[in-house]
N, C-alpha and C. Protein backbone atom coordinates (compact mmCIF):
# COMPACT_ATOMS: atom_id res chain seq x y z
N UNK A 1 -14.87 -7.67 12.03
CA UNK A 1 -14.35 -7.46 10.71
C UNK A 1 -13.19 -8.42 10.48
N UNK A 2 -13.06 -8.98 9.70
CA UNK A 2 -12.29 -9.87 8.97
C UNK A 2 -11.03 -9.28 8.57
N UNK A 3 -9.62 -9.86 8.85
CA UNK A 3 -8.41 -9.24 8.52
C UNK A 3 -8.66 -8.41 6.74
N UNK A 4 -7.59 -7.51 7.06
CA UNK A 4 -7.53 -6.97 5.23
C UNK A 4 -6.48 -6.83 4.38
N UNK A 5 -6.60 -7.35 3.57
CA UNK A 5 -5.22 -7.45 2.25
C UNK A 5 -5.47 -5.86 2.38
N UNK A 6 -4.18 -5.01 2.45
CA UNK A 6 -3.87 -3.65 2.60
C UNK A 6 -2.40 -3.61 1.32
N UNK A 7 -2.80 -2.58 0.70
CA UNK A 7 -2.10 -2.34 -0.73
C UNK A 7 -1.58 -1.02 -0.42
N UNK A 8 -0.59 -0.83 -0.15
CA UNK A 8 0.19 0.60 0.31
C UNK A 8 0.86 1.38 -0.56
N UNK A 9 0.55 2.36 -1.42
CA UNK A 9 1.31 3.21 -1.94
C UNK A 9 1.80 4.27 -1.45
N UNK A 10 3.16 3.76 -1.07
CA UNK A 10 3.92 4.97 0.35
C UNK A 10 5.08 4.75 -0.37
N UNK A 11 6.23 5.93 -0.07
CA UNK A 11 7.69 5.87 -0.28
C UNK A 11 8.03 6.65 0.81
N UNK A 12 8.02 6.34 2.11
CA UNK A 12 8.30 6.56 3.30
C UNK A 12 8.01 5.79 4.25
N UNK A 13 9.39 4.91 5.01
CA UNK A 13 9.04 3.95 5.38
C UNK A 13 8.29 4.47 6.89
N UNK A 14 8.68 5.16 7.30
CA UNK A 14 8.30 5.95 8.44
C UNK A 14 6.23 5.94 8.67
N UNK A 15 6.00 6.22 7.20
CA UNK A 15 4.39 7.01 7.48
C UNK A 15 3.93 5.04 7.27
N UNK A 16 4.44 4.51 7.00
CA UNK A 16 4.55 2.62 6.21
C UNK A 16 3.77 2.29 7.51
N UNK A 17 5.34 2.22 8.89
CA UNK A 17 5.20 1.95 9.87
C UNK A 17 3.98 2.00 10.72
N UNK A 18 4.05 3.56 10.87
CA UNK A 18 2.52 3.98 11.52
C UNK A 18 1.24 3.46 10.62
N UNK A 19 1.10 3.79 9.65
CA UNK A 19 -0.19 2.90 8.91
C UNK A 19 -0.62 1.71 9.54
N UNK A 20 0.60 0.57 9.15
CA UNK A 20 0.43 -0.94 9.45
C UNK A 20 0.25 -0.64 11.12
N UNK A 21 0.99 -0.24 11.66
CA UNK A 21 1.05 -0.43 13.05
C UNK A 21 -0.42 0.08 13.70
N UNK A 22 -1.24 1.43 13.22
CA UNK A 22 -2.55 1.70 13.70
C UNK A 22 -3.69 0.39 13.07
N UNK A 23 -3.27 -0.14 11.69
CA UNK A 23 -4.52 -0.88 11.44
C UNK A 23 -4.42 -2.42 12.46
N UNK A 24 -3.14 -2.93 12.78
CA UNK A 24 -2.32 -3.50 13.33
C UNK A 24 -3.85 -4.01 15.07
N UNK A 25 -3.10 -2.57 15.45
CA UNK A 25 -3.70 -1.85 17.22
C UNK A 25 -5.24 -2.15 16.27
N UNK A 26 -6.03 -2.17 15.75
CA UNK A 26 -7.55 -2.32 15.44
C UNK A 26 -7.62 -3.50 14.69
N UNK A 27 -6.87 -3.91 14.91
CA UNK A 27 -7.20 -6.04 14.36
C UNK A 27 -7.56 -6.12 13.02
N UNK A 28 -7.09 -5.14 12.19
CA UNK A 28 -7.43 -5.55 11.16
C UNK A 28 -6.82 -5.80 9.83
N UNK A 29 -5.83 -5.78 10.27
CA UNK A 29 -4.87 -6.12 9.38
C UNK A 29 -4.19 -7.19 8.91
N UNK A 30 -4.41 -8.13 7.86
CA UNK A 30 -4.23 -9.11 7.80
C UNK A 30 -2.93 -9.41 7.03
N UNK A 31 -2.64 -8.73 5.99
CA UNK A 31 -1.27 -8.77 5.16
C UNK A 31 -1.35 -7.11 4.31
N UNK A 32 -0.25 -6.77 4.51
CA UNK A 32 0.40 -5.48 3.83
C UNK A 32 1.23 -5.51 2.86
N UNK A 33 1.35 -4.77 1.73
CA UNK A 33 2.61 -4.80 0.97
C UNK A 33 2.33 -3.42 0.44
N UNK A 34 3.96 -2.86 1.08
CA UNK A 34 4.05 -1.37 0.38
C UNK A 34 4.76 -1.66 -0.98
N UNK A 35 4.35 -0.32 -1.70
CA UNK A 35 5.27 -0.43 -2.83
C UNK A 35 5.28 1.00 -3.39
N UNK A 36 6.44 1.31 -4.03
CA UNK A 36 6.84 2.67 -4.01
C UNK A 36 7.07 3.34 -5.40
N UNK A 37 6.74 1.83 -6.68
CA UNK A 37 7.05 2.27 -7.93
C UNK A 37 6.15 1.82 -8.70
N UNK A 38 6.23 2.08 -9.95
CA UNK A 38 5.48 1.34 -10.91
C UNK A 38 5.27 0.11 -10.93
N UNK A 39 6.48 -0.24 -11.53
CA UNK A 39 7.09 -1.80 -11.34
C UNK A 39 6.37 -2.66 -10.44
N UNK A 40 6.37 -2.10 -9.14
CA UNK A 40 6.22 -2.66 -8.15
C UNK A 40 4.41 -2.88 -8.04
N UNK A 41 4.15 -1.68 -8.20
CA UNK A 41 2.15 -1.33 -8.31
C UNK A 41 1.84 -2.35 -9.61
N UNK A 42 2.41 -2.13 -10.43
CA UNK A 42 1.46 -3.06 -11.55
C UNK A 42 1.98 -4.45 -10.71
N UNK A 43 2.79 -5.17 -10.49
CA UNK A 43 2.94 -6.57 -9.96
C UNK A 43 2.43 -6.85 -8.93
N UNK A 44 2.08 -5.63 -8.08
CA UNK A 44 0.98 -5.94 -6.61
C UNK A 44 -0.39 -5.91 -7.54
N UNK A 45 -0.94 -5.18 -8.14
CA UNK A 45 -2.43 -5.45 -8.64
C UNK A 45 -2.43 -6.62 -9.53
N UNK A 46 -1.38 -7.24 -10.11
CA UNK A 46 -1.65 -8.18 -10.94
C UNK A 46 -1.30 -9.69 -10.56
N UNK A 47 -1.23 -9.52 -9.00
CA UNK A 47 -0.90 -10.52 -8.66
C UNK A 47 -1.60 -10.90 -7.33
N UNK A 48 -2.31 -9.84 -6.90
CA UNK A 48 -3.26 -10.32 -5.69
C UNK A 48 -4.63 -9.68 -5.33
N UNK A 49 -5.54 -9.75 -5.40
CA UNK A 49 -7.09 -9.15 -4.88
C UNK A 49 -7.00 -8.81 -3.52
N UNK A 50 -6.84 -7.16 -3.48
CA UNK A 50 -6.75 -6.52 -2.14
C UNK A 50 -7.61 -6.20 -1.90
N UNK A 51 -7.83 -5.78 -0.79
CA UNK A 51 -9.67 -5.29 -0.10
C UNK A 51 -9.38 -3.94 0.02
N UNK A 52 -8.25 -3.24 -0.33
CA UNK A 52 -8.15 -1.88 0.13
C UNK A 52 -6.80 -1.74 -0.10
N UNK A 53 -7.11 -0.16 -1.23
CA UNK A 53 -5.58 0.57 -1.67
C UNK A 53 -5.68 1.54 -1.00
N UNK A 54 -4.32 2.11 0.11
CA UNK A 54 -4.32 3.09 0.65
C UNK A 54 -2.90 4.34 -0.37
N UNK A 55 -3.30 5.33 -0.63
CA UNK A 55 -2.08 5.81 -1.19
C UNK A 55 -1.52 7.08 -0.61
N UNK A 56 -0.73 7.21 -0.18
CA UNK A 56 0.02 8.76 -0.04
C UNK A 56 -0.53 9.93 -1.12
N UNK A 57 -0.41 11.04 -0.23
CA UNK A 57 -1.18 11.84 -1.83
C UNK A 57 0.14 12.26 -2.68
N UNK A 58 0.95 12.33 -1.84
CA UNK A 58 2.44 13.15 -2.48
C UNK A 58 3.14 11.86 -3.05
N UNK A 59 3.15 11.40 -3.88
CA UNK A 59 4.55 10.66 -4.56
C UNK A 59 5.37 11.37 -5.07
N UNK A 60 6.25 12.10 -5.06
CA UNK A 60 6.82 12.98 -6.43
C UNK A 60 8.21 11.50 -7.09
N UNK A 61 8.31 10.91 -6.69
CA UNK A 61 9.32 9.80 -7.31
C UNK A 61 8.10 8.56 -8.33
N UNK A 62 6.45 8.55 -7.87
CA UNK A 62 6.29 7.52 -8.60
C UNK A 62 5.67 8.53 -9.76
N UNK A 63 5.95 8.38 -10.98
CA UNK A 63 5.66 9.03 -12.14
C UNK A 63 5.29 8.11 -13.29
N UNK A 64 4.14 8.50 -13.70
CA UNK A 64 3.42 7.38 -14.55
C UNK A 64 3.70 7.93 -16.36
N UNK A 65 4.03 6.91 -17.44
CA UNK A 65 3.91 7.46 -18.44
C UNK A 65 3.11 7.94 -18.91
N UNK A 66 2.78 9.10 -19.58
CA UNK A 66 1.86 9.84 -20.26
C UNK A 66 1.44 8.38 -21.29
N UNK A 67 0.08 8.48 -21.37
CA UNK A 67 -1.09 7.79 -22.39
C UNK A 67 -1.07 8.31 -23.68
């Protein structure tokens, strides 16, 4: 398997660590970028083609505007 653009929606650098570090130990990890806000999520999707979004289920800090 071919390294993987990994798209992290975590706000804990702790669970960050272990993520990268297990895909890391299984070779497959090619570049990571966490991000913990809006701000941050719309400028990671609009700025790079990831092979895989992993997200925390609990954010209670990232809060999206109502539509």
């Amino acid at each position: 398997m071919d390294p993987l653009k990994v798209l992290l929606i975590e706000d804990n650098q702790s669970d960050y660590r272990l993520v990268t570090r297990c895909l890391e130990q299984h070779g497959v990890l090619g570049h990571c970028q966490c991000v913990s806000d809006i701000p941050g999520l719309t400028a990671a999707i609009e700025t790079v083609q990831w092979d895989i979004v992993l997200s925390d289920y609990s954010l209670p800090r990232l809060v999206f505007d109502e539509v």
